[in-house]
C-alpha atoms as a PDB file:
ATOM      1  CA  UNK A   1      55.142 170.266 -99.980  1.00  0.00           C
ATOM      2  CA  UNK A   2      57.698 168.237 -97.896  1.00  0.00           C
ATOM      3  CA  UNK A   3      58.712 164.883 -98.250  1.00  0.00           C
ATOM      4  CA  UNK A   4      56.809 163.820 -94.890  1.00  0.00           C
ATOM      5  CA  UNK A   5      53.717 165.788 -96.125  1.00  0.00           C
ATOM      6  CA  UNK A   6      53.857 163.679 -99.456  1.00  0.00           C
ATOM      7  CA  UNK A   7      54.163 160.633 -97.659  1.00  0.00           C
ATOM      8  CA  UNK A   8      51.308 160.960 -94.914  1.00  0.00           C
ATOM      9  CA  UNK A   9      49.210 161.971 -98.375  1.00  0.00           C
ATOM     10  CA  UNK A  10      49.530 159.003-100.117  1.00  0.00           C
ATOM     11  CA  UNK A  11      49.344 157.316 -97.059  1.00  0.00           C
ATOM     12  CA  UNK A  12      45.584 158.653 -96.475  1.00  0.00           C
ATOM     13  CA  UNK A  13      44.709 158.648-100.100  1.00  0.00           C
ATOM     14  CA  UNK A  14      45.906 154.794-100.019  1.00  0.00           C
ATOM     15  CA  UNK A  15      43.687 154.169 -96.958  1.00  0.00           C
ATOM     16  CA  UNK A  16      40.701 155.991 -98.223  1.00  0.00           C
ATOM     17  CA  UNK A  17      41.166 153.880-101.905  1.00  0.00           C
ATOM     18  CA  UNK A  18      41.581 150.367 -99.502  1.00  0.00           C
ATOM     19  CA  UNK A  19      38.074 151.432 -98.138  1.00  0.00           C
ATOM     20  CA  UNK A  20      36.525 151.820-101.460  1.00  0.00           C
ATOM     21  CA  UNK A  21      37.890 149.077-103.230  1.00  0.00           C
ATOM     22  CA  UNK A  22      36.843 146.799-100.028  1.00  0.00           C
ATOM     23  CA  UNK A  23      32.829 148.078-100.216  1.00  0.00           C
ATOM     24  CA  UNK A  24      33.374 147.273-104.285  1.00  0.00           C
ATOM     25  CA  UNK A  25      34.585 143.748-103.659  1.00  0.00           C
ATOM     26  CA  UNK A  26      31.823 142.793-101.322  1.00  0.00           C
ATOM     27  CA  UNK A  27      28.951 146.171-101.055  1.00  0.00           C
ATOM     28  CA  UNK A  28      27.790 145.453 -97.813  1.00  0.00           C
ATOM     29  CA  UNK A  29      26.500 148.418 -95.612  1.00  0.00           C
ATOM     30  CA  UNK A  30      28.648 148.066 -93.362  1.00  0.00           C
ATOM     31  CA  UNK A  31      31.752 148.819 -95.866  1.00  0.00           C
ATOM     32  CA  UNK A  32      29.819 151.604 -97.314  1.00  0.00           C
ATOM     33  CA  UNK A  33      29.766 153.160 -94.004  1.00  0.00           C
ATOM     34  CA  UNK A  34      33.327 153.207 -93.669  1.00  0.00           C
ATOM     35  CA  UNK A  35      33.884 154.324 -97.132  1.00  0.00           C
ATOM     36  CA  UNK A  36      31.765 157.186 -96.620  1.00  0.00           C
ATOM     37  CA  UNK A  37      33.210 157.625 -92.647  1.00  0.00           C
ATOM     38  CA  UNK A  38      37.351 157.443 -94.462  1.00  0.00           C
ATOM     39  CA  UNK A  39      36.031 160.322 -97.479  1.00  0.00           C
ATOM     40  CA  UNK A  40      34.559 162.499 -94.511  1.00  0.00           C
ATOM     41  CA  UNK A  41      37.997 162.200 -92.528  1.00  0.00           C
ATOM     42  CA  UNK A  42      40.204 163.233 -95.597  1.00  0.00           C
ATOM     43  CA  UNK A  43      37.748 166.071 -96.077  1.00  0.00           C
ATOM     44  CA  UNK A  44      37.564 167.063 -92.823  1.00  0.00           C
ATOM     45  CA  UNK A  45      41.440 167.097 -92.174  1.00  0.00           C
ATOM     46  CA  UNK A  46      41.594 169.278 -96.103  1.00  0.00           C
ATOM     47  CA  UNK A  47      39.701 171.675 -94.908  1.00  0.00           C
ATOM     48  CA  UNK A  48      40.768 172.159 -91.931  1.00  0.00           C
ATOM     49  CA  UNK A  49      44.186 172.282 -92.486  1.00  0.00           C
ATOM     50  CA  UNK A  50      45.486 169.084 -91.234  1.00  0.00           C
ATOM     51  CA  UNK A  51      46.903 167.479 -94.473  1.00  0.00           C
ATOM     52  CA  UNK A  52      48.886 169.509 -97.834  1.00  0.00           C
ATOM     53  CA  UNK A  53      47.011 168.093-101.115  1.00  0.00           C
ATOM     54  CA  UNK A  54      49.627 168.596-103.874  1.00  0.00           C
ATOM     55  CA  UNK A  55      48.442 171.045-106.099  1.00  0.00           C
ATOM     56  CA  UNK A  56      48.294 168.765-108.977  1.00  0.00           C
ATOM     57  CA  UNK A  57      45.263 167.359-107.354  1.00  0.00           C
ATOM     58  CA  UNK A  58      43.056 170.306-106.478  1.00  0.00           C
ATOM     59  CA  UNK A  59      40.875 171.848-109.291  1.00  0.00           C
ATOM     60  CA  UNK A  60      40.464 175.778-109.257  1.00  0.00           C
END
């Protein structure tokens, strides 16, 4: 994995945790919905290709 790989990774997993820990601080739906909406976008872009995960982080 390159450095600029490991860098927009942590960038999206920092986003995505951002999301969640704004719908913990104050649940409303509309946080919730962009939880949900940030998880779908870093599974999307795994599975499709568009973003390394280290390996550390996958389970087999």
């Amino acid at each position: 994995m390159s450095k600029v790989n490991r860098l927009e990774w942590s960038r999206q997993v920092a986003t995505l945790n951002e999301r969640i820990r704004g719908f913990q601080a104050d649940p409303s739906k509309e946080r919730l919905e962009a939880a949900i909406d940030e998880l779908r976008a870093y599974a999307e872009a795994a599975r499709a290709g568009g973003i390394e995960i280290p390996t550390r982080f996958t389970a087999n």
